[in-house]
N, C-alpha and C. Protein backbone atom coordinates (compact mmCIF):
# COMPACT_ATOMS: atom_id res chain seq x y z
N UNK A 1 103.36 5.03 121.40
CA UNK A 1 103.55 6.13 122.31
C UNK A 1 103.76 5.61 123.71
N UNK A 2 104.48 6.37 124.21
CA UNK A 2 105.10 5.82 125.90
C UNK A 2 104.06 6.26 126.90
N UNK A 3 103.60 5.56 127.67
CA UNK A 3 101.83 6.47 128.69
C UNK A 3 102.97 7.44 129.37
N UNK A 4 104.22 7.29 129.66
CA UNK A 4 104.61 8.26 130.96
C UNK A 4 105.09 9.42 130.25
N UNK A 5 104.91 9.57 128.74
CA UNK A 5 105.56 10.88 127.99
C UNK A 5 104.01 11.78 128.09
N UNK A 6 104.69 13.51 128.59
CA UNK A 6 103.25 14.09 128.53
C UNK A 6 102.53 14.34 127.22
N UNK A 7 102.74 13.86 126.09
CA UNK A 7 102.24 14.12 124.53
C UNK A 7 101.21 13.08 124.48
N UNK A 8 101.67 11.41 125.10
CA UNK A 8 100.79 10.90 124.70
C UNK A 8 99.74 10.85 125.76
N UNK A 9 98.94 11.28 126.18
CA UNK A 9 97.74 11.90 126.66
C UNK A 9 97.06 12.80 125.19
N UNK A 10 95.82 12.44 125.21
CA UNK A 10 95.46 13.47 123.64
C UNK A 10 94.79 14.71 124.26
N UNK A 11 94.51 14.72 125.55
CA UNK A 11 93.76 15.73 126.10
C UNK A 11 94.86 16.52 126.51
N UNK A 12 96.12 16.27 126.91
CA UNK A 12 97.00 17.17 126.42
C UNK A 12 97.20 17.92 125.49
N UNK A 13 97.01 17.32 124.61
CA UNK A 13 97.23 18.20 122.98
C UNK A 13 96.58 18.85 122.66
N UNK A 14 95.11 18.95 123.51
CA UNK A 14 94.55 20.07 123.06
C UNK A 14 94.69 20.80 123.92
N UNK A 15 95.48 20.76 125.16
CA UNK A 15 95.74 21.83 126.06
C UNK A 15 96.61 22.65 125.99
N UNK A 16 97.38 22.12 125.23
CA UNK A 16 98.94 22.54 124.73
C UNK A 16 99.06 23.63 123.47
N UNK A 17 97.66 23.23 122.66
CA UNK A 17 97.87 23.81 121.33
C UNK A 17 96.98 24.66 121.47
N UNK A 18 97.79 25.91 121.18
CA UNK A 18 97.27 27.58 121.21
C UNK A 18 96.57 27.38 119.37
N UNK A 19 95.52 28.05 119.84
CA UNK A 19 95.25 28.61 118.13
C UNK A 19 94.82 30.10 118.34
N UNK A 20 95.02 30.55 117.32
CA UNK A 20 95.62 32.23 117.21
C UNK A 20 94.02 32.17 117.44
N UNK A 21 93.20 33.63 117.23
CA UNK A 21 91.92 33.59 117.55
C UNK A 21 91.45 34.07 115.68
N UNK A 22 90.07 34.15 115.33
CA UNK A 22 89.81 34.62 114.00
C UNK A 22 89.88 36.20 114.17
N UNK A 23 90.93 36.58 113.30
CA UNK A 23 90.90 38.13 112.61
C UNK A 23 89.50 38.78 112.90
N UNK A 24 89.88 39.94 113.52
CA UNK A 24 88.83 40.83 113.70
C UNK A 24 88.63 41.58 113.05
N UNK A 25 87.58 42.36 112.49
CA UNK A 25 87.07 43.26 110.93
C UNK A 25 88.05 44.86 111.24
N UNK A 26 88.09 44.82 112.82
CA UNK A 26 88.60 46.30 113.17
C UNK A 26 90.21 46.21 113.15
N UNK A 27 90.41 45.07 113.15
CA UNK A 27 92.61 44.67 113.10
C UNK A 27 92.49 44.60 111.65
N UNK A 28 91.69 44.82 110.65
CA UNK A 28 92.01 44.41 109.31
C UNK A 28 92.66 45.49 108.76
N UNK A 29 93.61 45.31 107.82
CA UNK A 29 94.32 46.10 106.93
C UNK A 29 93.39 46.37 105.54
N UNK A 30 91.98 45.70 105.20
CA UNK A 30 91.28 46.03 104.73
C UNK A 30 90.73 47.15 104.48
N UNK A 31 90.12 47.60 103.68
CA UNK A 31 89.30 48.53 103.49
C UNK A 31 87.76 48.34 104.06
N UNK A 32 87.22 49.00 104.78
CA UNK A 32 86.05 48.41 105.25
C UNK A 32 84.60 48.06 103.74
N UNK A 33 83.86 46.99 104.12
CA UNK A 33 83.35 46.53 103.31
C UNK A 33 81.61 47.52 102.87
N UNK A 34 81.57 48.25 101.57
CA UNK A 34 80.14 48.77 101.80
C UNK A 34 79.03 48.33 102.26
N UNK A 35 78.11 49.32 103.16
CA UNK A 35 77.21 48.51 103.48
C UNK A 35 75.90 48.48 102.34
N UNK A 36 74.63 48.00 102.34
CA UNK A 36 73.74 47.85 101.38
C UNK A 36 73.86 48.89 100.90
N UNK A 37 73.82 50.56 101.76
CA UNK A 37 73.29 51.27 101.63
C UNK A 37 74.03 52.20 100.94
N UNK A 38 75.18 51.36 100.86
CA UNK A 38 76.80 52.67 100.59
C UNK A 38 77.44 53.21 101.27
N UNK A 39 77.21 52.98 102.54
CA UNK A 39 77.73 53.56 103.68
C UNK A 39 78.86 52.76 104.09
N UNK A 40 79.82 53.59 104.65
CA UNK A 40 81.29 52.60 105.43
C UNK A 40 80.49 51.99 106.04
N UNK A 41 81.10 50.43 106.81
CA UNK A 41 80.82 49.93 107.70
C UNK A 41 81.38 50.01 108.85
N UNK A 42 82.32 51.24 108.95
CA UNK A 42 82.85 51.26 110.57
C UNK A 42 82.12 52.35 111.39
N UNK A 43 82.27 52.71 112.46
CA UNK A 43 81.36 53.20 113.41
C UNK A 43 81.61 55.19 113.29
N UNK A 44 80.98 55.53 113.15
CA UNK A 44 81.44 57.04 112.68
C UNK A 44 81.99 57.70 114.24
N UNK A 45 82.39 58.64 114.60
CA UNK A 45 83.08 58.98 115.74
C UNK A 45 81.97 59.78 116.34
N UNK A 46 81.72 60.28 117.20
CA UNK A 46 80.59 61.01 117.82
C UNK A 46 81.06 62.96 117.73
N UNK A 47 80.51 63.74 117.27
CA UNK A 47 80.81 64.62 117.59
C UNK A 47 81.11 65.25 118.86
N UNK A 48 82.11 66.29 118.68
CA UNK A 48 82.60 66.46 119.98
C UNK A 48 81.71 67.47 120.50
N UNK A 49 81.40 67.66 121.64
CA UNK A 49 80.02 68.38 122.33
C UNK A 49 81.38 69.83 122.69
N UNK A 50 81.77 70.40 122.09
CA UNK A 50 82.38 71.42 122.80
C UNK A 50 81.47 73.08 122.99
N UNK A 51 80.54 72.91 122.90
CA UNK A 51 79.09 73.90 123.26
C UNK A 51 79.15 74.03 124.82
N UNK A 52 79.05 72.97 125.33
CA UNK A 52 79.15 72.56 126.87
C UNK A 52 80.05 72.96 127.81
N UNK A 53 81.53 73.07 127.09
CA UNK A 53 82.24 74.13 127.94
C UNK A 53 82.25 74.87 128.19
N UNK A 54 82.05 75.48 129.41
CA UNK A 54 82.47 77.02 130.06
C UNK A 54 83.32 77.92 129.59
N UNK A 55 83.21 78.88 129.48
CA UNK A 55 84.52 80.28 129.27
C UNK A 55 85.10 80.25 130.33
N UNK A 56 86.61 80.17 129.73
CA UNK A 56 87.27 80.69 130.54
C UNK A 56 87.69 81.61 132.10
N UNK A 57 88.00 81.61 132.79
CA UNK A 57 88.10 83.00 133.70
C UNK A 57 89.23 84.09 133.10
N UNK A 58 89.68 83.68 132.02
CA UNK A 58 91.00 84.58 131.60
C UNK A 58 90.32 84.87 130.54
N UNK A 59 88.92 84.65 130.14
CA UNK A 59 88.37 85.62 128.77
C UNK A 59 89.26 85.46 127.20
N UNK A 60 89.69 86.28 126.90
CA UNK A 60 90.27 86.43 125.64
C UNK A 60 92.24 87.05 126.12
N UNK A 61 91.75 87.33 127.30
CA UNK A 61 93.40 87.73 128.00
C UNK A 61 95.03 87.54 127.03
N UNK A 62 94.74 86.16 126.86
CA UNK A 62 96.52 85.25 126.68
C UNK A 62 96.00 85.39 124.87
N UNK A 63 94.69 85.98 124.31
CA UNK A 63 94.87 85.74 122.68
C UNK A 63 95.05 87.17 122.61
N UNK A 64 94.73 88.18 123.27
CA UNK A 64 94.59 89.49 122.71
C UNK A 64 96.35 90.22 123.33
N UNK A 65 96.90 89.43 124.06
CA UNK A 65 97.65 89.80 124.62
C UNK A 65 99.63 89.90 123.90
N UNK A 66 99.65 91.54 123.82
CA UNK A 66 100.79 92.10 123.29
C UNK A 66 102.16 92.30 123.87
N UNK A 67 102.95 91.78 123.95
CA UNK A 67 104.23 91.96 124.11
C UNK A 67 105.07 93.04 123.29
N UNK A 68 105.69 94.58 124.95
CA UNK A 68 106.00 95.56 124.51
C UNK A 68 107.62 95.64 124.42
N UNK A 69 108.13 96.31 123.82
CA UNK A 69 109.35 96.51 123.89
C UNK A 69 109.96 97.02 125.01
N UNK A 70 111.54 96.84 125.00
CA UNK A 70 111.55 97.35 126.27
C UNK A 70 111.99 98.59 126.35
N UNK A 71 111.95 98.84 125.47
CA UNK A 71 111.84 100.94 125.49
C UNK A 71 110.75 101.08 125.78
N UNK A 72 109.86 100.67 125.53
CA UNK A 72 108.32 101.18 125.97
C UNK A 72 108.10 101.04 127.53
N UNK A 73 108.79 100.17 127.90
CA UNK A 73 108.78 99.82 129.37
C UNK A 73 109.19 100.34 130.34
N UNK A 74 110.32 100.64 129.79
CA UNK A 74 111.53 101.61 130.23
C UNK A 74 110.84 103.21 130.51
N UNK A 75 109.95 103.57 129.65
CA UNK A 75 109.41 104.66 129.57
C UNK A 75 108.19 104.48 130.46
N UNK A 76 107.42 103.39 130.79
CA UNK A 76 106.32 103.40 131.47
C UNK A 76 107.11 103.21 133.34
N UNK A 77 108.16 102.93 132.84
CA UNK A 77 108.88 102.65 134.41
C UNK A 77 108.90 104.13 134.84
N UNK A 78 109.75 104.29 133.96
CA UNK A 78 110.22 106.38 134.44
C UNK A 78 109.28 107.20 134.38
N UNK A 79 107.91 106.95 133.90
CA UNK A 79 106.86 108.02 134.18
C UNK A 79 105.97 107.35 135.75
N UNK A 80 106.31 105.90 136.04
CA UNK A 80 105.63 105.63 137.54
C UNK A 80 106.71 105.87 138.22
N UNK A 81 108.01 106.19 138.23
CA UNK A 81 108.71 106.83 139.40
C UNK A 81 108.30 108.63 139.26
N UNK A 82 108.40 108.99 138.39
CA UNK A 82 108.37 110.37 138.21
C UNK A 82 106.90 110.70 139.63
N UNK A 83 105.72 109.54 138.98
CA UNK A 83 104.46 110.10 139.79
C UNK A 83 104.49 109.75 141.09
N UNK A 84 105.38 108.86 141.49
CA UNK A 84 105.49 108.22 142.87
C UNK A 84 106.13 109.87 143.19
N UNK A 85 107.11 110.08 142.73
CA UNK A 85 108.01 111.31 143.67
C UNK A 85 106.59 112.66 143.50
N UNK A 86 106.22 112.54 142.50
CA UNK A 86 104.95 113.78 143.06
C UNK A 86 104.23 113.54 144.22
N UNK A 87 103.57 112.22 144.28
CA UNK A 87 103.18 111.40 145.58
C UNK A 87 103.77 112.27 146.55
N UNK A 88 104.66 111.66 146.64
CA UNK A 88 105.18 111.92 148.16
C UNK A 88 106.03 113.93 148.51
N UNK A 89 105.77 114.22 147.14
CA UNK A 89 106.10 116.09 147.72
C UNK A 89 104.46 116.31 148.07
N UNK A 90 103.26 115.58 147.45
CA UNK A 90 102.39 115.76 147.69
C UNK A 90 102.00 115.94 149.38
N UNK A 91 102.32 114.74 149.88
CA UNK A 91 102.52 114.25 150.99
C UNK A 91 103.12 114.71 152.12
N UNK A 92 104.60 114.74 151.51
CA UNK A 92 105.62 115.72 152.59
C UNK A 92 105.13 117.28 152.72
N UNK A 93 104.35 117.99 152.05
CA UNK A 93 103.91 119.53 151.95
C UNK A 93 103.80 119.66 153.09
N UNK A 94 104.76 120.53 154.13
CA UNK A 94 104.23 121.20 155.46
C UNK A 94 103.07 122.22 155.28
N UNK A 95 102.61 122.78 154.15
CA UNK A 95 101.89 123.43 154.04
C UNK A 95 100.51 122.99 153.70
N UNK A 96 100.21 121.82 153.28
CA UNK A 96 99.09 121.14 153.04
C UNK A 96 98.25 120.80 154.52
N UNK A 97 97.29 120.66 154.76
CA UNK A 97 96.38 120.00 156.05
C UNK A 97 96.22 118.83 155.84
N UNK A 98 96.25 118.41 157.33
CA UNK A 98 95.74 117.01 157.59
C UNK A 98 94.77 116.47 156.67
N UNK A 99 93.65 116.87 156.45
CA UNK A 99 92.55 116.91 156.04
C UNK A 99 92.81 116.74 154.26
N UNK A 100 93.51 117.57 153.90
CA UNK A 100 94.37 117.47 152.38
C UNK A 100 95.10 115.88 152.10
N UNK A 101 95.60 115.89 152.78
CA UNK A 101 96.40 114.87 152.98
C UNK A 101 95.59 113.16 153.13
N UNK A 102 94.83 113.38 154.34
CA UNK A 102 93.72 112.33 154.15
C UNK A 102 92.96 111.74 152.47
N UNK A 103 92.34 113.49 152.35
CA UNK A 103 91.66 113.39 151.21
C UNK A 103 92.34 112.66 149.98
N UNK A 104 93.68 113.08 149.54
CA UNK A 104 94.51 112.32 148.80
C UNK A 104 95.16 110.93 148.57
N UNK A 105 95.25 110.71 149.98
CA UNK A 105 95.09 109.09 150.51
C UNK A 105 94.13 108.07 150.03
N UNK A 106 93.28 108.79 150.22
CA UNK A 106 91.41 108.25 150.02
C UNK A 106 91.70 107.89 148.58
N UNK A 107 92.06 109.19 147.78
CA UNK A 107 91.66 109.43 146.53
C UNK A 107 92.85 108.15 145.75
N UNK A 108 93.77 107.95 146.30
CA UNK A 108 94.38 107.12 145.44
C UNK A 108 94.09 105.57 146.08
N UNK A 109 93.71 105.44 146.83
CA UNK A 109 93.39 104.23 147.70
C UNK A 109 92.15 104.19 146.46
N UNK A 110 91.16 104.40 146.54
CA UNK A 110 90.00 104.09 145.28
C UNK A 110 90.45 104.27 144.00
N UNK A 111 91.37 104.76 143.59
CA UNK A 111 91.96 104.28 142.10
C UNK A 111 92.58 103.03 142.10
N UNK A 112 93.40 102.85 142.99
CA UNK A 112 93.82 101.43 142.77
C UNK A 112 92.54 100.25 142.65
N UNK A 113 91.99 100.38 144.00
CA UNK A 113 90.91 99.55 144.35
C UNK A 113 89.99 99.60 143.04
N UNK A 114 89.72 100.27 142.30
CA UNK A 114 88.71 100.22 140.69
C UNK A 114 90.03 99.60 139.78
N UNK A 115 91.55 99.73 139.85
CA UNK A 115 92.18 99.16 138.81
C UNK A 115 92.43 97.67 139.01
N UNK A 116 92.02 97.63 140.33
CA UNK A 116 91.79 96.07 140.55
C UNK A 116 90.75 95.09 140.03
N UNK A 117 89.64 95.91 140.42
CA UNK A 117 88.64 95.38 139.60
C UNK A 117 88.79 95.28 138.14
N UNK A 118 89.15 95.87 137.38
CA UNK A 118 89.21 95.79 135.98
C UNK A 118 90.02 94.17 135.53
């Protein structure tokens, strides 16, 4: 061997030479091996704690929730214009009082405000 070639150094050669590492039981294509007891020998998974989660803020909303046709829609459209135009003959009445008029204000101002809440 030539001293100026880098091979012949032997402490080279073991620097040089990769060895794969020993097979791990969890990379095996094996079947895992019983234990005394009969039991697999791999690690069982932990149950999932889903007790611990919170409900929702949308409740049951997006599961209970129906998609209408659009005739049905169509029909819920034309009965909220119909009540809007009562609204406002309500409203426009030269013959109604201030006081009428207030009162009715009020009165639909707190329907909305409770259909909000819901």
């Amino acid at each position: 061997m030539n001293p100026k070639s880098p091979n012949s150094n032997p402490k080279s050669l073991i620097v040089n030479r990769r060895e794969a590492p020993p097979p791990s039981p969890t990379n095996s294509s094996l079947p895992p091996l019983p234990a005394a007891d009969g039991r697999s020998t791999y690690p069982t998974a932990p149950e999932p704690r889903s007790a611990e989660f919170h409900p929702t803020v949308w409740g049951d909303f997006f599961i209970t929730l129906v998609f209408h046709s659009e005739e049905s829609v169509s029909g819920w459209n034309q009965q909220i214009e119909s009540l809007k135009e009562e609204v406002m003959v309500m409203l426009s009445a030269t013959d109604a009082k201030l006081s009428q008029k207030l009162n009715l204000i009020d009165t639909i101002e707190r329907l909305w405000s409770k259909k909000k809440k819901k």
